[in-house]
C-alpha atoms as a PDB file:
ATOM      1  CA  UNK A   1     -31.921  58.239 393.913  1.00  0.00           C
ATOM      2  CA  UNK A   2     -30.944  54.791 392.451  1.00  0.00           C
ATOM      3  CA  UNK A   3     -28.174  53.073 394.277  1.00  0.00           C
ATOM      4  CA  UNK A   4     -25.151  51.584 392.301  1.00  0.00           C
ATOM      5  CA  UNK A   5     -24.409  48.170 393.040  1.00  0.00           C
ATOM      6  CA  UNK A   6     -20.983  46.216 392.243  1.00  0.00           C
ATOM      7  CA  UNK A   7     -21.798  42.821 390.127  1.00  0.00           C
ATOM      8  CA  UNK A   8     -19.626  39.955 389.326  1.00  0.00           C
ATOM      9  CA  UNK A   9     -20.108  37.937 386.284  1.00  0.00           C
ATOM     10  CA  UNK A  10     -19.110  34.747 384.854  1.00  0.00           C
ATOM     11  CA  UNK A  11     -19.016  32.746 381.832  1.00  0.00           C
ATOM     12  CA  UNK A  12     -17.200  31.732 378.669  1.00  0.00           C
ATOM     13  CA  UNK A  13     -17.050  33.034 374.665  1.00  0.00           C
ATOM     14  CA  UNK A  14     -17.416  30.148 372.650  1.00  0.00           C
ATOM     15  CA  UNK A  15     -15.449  30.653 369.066  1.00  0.00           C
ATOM     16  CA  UNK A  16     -15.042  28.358 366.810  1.00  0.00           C
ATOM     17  CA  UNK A  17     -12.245  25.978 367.936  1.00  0.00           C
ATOM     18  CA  UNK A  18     -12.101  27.637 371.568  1.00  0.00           C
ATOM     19  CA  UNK A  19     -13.450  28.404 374.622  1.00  0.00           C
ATOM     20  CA  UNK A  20     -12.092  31.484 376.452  1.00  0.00           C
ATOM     21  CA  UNK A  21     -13.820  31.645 380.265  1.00  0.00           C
ATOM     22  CA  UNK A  22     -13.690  34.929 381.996  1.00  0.00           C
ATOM     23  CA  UNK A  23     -14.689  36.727 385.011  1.00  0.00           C
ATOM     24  CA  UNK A  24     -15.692  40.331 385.050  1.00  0.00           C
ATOM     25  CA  UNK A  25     -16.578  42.952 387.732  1.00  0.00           C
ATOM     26  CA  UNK A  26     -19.146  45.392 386.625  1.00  0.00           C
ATOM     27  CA  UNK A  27     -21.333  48.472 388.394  1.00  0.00           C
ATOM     28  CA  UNK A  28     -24.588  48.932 387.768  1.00  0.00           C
ATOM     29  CA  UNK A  29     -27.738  49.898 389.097  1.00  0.00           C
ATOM     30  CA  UNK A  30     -29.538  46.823 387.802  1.00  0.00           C
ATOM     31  CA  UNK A  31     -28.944  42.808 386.994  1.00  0.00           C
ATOM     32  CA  UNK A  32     -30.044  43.401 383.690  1.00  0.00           C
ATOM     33  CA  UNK A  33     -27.723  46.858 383.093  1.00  0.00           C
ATOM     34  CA  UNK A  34     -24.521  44.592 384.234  1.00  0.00           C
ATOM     35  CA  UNK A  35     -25.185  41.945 381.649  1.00  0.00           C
ATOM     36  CA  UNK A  36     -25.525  44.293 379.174  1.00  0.00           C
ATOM     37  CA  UNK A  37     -22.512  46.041 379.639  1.00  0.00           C
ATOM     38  CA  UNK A  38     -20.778  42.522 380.012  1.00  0.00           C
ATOM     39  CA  UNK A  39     -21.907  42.046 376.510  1.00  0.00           C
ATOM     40  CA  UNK A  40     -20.810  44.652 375.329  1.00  0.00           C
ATOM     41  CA  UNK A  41     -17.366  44.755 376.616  1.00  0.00           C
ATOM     42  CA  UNK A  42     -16.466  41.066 376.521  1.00  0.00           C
ATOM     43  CA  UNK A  43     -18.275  41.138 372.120  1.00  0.00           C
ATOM     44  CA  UNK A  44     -16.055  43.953 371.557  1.00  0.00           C
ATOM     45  CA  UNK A  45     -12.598  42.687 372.853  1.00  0.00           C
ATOM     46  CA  UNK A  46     -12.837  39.111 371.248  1.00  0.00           C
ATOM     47  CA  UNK A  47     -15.243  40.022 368.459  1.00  0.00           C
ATOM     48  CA  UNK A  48     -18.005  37.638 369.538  1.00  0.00           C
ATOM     49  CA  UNK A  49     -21.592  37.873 368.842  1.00  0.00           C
ATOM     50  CA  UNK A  50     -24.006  37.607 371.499  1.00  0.00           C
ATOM     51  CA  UNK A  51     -24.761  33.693 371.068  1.00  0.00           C
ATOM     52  CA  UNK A  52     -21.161  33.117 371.305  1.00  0.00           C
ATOM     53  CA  UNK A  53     -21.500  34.648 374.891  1.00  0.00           C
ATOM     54  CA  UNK A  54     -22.804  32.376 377.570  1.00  0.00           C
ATOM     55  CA  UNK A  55     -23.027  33.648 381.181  1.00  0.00           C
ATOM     56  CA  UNK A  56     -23.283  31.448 384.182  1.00  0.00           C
ATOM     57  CA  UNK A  57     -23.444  33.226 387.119  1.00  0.00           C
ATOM     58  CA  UNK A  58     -24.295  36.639 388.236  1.00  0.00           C
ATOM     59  CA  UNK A  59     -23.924  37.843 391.770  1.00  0.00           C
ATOM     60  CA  UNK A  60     -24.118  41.047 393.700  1.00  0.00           C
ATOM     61  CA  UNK A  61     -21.080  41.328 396.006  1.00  0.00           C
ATOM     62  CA  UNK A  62     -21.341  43.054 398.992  1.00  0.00           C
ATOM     63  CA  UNK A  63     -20.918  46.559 400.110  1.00  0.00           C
ATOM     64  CA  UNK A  64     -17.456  46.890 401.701  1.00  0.00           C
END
């Protein structure tokens, strides 16, 4: 059975004339599944493509 893990994730959408930064919580069994669903969440609440999306740090928290 695949264990679901709790991910924080950090970057900024660059638009045209801005730079919004933002800092979401995500669960997921995988690195890979978390940044996906950060890209898809963050690209459809600002309308950004994925190369406006940077990410710059991922890290598993800790099972409390």
């Amino acid at each position: 059975m695949a264990v679901v893990r709790t991910y924080r994730v950090s970057g900024a959408v660059r638009k045209p004339g801005s730079e919004m930064r933002f800092e979401k919580e995500v669960r997921a069994i995988k690195p890979e599944d978390a940044l996906e669903k950060v890209y898809c969440e963050v690209g459809s609440h600002h309308k950004a493509k994925r190369f406006e999306i940077r990410i710059t740090r991922l890290e598993e928290l800790p099972e409390d």
